[in-house]
Protein backbone atom coordinates (compact mmCIF):
# COMPACT_ATOMS: atom_id res chain seq x y z
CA UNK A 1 -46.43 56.69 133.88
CA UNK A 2 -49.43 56.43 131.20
CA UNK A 3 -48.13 54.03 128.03
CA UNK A 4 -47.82 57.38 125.56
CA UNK A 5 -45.65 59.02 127.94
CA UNK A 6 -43.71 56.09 128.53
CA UNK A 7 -43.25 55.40 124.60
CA UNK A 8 -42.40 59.12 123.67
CA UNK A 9 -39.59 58.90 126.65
CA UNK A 10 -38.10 55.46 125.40
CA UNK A 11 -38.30 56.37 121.45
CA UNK A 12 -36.50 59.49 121.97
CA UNK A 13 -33.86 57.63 124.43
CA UNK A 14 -33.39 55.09 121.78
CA UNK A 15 -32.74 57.64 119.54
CA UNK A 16 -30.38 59.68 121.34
CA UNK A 17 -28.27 56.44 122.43
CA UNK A 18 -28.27 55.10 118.62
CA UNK A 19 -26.73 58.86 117.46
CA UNK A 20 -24.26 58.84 120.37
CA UNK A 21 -23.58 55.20 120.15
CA UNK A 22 -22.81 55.96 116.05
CA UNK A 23 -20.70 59.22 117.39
CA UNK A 24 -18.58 57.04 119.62
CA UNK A 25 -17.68 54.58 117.07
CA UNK A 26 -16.89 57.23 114.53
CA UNK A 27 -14.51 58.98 117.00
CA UNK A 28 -12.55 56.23 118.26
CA UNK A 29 -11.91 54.75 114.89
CA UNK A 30 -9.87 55.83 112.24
CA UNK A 31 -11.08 55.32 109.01
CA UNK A 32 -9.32 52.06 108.10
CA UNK A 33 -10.68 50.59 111.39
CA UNK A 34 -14.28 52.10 110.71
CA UNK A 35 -17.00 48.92 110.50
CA UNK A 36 -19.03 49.08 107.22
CA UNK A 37 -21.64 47.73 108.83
CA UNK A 38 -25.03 50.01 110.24
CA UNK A 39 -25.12 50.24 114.13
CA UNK A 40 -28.83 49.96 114.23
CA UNK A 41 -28.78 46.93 111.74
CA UNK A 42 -28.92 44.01 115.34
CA UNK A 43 -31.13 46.29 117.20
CA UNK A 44 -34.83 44.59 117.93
CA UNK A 45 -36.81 45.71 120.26
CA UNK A 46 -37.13 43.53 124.03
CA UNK A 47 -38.44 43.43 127.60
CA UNK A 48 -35.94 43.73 129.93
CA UNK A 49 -37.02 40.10 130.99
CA UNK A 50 -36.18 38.74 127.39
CA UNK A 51 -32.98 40.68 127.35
CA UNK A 52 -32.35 39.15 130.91
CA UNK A 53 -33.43 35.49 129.77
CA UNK A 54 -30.80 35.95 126.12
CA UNK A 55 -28.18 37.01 128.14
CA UNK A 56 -28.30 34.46 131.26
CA UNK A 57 -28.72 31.27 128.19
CA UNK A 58 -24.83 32.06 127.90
CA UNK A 59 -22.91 33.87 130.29
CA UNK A 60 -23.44 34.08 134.07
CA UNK A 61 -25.47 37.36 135.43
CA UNK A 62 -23.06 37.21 138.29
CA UNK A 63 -19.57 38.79 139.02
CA UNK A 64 -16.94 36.93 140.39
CA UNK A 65 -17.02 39.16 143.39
CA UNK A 66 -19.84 41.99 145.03
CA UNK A 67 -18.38 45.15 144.83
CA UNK A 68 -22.30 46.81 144.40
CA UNK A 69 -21.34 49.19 147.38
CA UNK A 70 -18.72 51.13 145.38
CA UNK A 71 -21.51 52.53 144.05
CA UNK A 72 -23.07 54.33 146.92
CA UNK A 73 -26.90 55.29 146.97
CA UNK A 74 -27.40 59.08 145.10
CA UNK A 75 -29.62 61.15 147.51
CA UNK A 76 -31.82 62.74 144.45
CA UNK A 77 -33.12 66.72 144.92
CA UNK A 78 -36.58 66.95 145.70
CA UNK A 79 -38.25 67.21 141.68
CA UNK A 80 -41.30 65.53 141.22
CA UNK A 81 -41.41 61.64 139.64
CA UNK A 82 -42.26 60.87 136.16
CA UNK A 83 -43.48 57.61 137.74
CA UNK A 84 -46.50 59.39 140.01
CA UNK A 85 -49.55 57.31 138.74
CA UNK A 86 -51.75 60.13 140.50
CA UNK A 87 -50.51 63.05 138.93
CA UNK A 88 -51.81 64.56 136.22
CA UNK A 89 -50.98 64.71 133.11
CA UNK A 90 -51.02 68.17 131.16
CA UNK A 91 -48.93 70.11 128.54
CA UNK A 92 -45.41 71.72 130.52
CA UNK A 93 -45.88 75.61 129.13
CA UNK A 94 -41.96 75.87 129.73
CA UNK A 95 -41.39 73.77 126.31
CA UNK A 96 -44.50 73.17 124.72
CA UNK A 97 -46.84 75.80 123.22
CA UNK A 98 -50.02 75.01 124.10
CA UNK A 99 -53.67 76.12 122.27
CA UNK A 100 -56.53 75.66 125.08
CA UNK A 101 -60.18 74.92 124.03
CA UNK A 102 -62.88 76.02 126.60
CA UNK A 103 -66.30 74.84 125.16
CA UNK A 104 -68.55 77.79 125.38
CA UNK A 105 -71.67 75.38 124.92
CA UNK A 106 -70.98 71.89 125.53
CA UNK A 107 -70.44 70.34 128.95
CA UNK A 108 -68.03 68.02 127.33
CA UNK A 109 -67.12 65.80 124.35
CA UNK A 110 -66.55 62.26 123.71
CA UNK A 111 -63.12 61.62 123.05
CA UNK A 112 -64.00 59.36 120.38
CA UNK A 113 -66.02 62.64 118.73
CA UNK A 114 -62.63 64.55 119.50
CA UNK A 115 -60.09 62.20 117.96
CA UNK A 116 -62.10 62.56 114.52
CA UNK A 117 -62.42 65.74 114.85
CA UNK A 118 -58.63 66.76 115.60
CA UNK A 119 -57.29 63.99 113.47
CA UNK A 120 -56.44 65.51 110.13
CA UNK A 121 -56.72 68.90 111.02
CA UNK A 122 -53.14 69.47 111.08
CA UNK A 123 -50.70 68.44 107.95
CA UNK A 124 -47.35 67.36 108.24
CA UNK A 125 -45.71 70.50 108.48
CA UNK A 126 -47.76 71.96 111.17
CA UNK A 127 -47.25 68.67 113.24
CA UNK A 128 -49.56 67.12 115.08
CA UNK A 129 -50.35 68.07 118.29
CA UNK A 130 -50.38 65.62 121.56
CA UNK A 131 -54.06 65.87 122.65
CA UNK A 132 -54.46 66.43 126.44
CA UNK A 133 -58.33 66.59 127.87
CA UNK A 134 -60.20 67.37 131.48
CA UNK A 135 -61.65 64.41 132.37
CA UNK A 136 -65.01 64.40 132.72
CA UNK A 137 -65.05 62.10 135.91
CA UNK A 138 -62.03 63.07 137.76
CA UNK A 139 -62.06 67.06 136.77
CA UNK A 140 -58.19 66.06 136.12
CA UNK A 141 -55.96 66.73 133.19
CA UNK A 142 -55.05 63.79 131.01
CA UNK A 143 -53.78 62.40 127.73
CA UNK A 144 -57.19 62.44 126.06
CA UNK A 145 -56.37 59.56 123.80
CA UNK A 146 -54.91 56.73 125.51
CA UNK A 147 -55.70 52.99 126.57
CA UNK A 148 -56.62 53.94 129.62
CA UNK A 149 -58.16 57.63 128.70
CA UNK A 150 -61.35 59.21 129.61
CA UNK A 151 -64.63 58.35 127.76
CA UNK A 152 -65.29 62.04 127.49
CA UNK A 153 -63.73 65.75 128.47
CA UNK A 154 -64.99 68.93 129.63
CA UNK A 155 -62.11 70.81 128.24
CA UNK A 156 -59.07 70.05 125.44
CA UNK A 157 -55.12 71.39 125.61
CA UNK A 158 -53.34 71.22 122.18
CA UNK A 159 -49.74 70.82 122.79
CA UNK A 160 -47.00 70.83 120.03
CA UNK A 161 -42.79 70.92 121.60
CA UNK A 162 -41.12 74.15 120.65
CA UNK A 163 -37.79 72.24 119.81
CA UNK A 164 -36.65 68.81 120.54
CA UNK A 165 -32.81 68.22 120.75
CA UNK A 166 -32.47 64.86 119.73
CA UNK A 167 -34.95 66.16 116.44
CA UNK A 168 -32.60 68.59 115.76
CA UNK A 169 -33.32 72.18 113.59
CA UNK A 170 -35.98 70.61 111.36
CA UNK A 171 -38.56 70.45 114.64
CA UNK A 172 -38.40 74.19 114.45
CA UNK A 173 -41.60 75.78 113.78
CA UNK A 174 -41.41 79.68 112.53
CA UNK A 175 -44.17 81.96 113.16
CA UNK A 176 -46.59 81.63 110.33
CA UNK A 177 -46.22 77.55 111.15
CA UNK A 178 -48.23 78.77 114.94
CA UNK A 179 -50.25 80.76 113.09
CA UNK A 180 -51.42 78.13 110.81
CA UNK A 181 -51.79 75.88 114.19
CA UNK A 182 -54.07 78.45 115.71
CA UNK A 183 -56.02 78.74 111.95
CA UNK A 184 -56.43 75.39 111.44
CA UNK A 185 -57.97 74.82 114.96
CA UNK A 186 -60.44 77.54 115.05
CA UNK A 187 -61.63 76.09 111.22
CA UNK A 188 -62.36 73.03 112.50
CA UNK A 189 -64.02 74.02 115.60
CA UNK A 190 -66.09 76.10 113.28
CA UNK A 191 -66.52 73.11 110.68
CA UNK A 192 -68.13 71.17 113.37
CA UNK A 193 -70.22 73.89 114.91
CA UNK A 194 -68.81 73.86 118.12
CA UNK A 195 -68.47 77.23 119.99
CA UNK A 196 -65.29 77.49 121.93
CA UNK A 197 -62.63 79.87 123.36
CA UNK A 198 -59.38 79.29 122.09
CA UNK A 199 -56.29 80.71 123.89
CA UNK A 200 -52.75 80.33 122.91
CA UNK A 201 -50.35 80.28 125.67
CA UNK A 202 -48.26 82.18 123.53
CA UNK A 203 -48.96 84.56 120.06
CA UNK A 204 -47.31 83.35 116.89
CA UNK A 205 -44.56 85.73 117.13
CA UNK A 206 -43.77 85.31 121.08
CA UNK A 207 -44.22 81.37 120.57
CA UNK A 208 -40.78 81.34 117.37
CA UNK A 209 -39.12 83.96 120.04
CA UNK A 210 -39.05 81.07 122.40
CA UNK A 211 -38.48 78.11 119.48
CA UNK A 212 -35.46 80.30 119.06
CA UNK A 213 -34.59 80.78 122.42
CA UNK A 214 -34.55 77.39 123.65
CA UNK A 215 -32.83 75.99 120.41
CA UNK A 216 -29.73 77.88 121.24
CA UNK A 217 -29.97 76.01 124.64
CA UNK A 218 -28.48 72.35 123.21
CA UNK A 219 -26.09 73.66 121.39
CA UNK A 220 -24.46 74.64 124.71
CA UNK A 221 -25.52 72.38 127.32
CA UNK A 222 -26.94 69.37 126.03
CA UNK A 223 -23.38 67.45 126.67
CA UNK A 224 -22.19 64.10 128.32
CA UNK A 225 -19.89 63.27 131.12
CA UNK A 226 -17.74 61.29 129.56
CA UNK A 227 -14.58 59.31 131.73
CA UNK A 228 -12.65 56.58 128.79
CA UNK A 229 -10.94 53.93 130.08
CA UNK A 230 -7.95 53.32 127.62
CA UNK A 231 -6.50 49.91 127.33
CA UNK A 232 -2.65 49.59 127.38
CA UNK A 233 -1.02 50.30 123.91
CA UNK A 234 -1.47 47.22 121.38
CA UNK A 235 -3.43 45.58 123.84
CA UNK A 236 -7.81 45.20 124.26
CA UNK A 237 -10.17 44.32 126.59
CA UNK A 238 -11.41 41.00 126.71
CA UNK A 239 -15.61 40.36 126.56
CA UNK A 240 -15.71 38.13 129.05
CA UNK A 241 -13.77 40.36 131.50
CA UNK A 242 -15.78 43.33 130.89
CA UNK A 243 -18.54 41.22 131.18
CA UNK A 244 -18.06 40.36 135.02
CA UNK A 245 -16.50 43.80 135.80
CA UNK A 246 -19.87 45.12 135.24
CA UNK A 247 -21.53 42.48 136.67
CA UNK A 248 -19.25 43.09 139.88
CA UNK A 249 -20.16 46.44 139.68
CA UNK A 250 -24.03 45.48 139.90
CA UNK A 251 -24.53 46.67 136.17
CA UNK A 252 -26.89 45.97 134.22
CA UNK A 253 -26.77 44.45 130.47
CA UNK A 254 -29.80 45.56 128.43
CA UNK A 255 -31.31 48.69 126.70
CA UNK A 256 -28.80 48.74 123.46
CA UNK A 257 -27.06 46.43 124.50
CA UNK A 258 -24.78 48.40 126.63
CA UNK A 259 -24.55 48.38 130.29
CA UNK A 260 -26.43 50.58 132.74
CA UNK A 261 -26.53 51.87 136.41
CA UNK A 262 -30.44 51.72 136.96
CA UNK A 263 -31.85 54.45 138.23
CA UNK A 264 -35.18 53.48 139.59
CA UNK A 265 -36.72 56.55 141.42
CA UNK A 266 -38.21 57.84 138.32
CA UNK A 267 -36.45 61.36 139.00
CA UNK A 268 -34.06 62.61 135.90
CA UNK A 269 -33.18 59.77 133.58
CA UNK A 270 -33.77 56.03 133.36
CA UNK A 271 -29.75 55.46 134.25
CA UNK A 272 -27.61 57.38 136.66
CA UNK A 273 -25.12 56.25 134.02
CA UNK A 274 -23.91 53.56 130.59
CA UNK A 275 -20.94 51.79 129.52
CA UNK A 276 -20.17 51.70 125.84
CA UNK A 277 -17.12 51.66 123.63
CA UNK A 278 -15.78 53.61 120.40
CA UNK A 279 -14.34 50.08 119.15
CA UNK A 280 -17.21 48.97 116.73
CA UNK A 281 -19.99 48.23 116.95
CA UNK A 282 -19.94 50.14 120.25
CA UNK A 283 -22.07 48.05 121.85
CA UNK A 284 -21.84 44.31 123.74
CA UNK A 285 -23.45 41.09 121.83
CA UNK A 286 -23.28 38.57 125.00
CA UNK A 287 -23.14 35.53 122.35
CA UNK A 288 -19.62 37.28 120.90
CA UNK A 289 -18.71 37.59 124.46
CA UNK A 290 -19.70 33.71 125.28
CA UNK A 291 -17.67 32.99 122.02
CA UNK A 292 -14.71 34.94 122.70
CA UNK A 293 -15.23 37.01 119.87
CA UNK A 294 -15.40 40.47 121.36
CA UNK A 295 -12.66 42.73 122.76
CA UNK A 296 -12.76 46.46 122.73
CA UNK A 297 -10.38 49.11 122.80
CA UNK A 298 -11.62 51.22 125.38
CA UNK A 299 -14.68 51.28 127.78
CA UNK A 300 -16.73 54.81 127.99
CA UNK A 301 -18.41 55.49 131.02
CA UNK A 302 -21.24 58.31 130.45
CA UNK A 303 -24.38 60.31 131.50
CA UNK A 304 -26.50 63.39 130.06
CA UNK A 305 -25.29 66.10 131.56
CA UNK A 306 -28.83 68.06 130.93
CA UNK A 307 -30.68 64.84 132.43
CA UNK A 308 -29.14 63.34 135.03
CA UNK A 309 -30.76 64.38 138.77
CA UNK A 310 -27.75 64.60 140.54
CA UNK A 311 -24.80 65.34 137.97
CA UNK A 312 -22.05 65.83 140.45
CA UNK A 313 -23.10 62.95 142.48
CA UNK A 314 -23.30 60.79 139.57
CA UNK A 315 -19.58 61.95 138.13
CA UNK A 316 -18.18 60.80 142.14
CA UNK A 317 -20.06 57.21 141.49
CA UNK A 318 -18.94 56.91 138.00
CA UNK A 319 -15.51 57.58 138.35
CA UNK A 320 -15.58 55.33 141.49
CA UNK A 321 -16.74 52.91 139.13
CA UNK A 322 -14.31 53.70 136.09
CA UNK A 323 -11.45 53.09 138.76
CA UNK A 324 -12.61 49.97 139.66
CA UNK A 325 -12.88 48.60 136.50
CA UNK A 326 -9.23 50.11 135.75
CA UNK A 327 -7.73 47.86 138.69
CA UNK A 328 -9.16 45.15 136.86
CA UNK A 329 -8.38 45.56 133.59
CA UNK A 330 -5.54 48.42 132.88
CA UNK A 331 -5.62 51.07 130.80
CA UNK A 332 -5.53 54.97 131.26
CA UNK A 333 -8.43 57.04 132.91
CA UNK A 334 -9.21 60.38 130.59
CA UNK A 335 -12.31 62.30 131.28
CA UNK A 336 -13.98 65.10 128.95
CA UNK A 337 -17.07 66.96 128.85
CA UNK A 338 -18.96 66.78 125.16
CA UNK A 339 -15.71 66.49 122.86
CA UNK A 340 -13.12 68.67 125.25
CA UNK A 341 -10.74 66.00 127.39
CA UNK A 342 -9.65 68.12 130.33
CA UNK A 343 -8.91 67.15 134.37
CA UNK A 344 -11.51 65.80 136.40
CA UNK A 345 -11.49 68.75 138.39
CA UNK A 346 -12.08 71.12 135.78
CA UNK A 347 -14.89 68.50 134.22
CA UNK A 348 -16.93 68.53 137.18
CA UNK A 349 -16.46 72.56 137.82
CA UNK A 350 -17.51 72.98 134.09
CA UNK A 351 -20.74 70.34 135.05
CA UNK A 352 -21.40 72.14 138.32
CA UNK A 353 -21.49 75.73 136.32
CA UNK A 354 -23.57 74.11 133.27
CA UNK A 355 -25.90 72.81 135.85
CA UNK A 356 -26.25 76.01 137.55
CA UNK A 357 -27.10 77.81 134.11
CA UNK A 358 -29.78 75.51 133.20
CA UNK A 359 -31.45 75.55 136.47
CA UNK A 360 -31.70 79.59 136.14
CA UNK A 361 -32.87 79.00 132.88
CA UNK A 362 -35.76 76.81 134.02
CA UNK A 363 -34.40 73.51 133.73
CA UNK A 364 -32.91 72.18 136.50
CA UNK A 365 -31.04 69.00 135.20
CA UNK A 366 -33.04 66.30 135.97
CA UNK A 367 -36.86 68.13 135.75
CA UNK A 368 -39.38 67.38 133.48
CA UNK A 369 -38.58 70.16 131.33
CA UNK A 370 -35.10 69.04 130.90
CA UNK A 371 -36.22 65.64 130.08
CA UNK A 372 -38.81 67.19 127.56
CA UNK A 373 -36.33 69.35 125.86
CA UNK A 374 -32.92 67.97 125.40
């Protein structure tokens, strides 16, 4: 994975935790019990290896017993990794829209010459586009501006996202906004007397079409698993309890300072699944925990539904997992899918036909354009 690719993944799954983690607190609260404090206020960013080093200076990274093969290996469909260093690297027409630039009279251009010519070019409310190039060594697509980039490019893809979920409506572009994209592109080509064939992947009007199309897609399916674990009535959770139930479980602590089941293939998300709470802050400071100053009401056990690999796989482990964790501690199992609490059966039949939709639709939970869009 090439370091922009890597940072536009992490940013937007920082993002998308911070909302939901905000969400969770707000709905397991009522509003005398509601923390005036901001979520994000603690949050630095930190290696894994720091996290790992802060956590281990007070509480022990292992559980008081193995349990790791509750969780039983997830046998991931056959979609292509995110983490293939030889692949390459070029705009996903499914969710992008995509201007292509075929010099007419140059062999190629230096990407340095390219950067100053593209940056600029576009104002904030066209957005600027992610720059991808043919390099002029390999003959492979590539993100033309990058620490480890090409010197130079035979050929130049301008990508710009149709709609991000985690953006929300303001990402949408309307059709005079592609129009302006496709303007402002042959101007500057022009402006630096460079001849070129330019070729939208989509017109103007068919590009909003599918801006409005694929909006409508979030609204539906871009929902987590969710399985609470309840604690008895006027009782909590203890820190340190949770703490080795997780470590039992082989969890890790880390990313937001929740706990995760890695998922290290590369395929679908970076966790087959979290741990979190609705008792604020939401979240698991492992010095309150070493001080005996954390207990939560509940413990919520969650995925994307839209980019997890292997949902239905994922709900068996997690539940597996939630179970566990209820011998343990206590407390009541409830399971819903977005906001709706239903049966576990109907959960995972609702997951199973959500799944099904958004593979018909082009993206198969778990893909790259799943990843890209929600």
């Amino acid at each position: 994975m090439t370091w922009p690719q890597f940072l536009v993944t992490m940013v937007g799954n920082w993002i998308r935790q911070a909302l939901l983690l905000g969400m969770l607190v707000l709905l397991g609260c009522g509003e005398s019990g509601m923390s005036q404090q901001d979520p994000m206020e603690e949050f630095v960013l930190s290696t894994q290896s720091q996290s790992k080093a802060r956590a281990e200076a007070v509480l022990s990274l292992q559980g008081s017993e193995d349990v790791r093969h509750l969780l039983e290996p997830i046998d991931l469909p056959d979609l292509e990794s995110n983490q293939n260093e030889e692949a390459e690297y070029a705009p996903n027409p499914a969710v992008e829209w995509v201007i292509e630039i075929e010099f007419t009279e140059l062999e190629q251009i230096s990407v340095a010459q390219l950067k100053e010519i593209i940056d600029g070019t576009f104002d904030q409310e066209e957005g600027r586009p992610t720059i991808f190039g043919k390099d002029a060594q390999t003959n492979q697509w590539t993100y033309a501006i990058a620490a480890d980039g090409p010197e130079s490019v035979t050929a130049v893809q301008l990508a710009w996202d149709y709609f991000q979920a985690w953006k929300g409506p303001e990402s949408i572009c309307n059709e005079l906004g592609f129009q302006k994209r496709l303007d402002a592109t042959s101007a500057v080509l022009q402006e630096h007397s460079i001849a070129a064939n330019i070729t939208p992947s989509r017109l103007p009007k068919e590009a909003f079409a599918r801006t409005e199309e694929l909006a409508e897609l979030p609204e539906e399916y871009d929902k987590y698993f969710i399985i609470q674990l309840q604690a008895p009535e006027g009782t909590v959770f203890e820190g340190r309890d949770i703490w080795d139930v997780m470590h039992c479980l082989g969890l890790t602590w880390g990313d937001m300072d929740c706990f995760h089941w890695e998922n290290p293939s590369g395929i679908g998300d970076d966790y087959f699944f979290s741990v979190e709470s609705t008792t604020p802050p939401g979240f698991f400071l492992p010095e309150q925990i070493a001080a005996g100053e954390l207990q939560t009401e509940d413990l919520i056990f969650l995925f994307s539904i839209p980019r997890s690999a292997a949902p239905l796989e994922v709900i068996s482990r997690m539940d597996t997992a939630a179970h566990y964790a209820q011998k343990r501690l206590g407390g009541t199992i409830h399971y819903q899918v977005g906001e709706d609490r239903m049966s576990l059966e109907d959960a995972t039949n609702e997951v199973r036909q959500m799944a099904d939709i958004l593979t018909e639709n082009g993206f198969q939970p778990g893909s790259d354009s799943a990843l890209q869009l929600f």
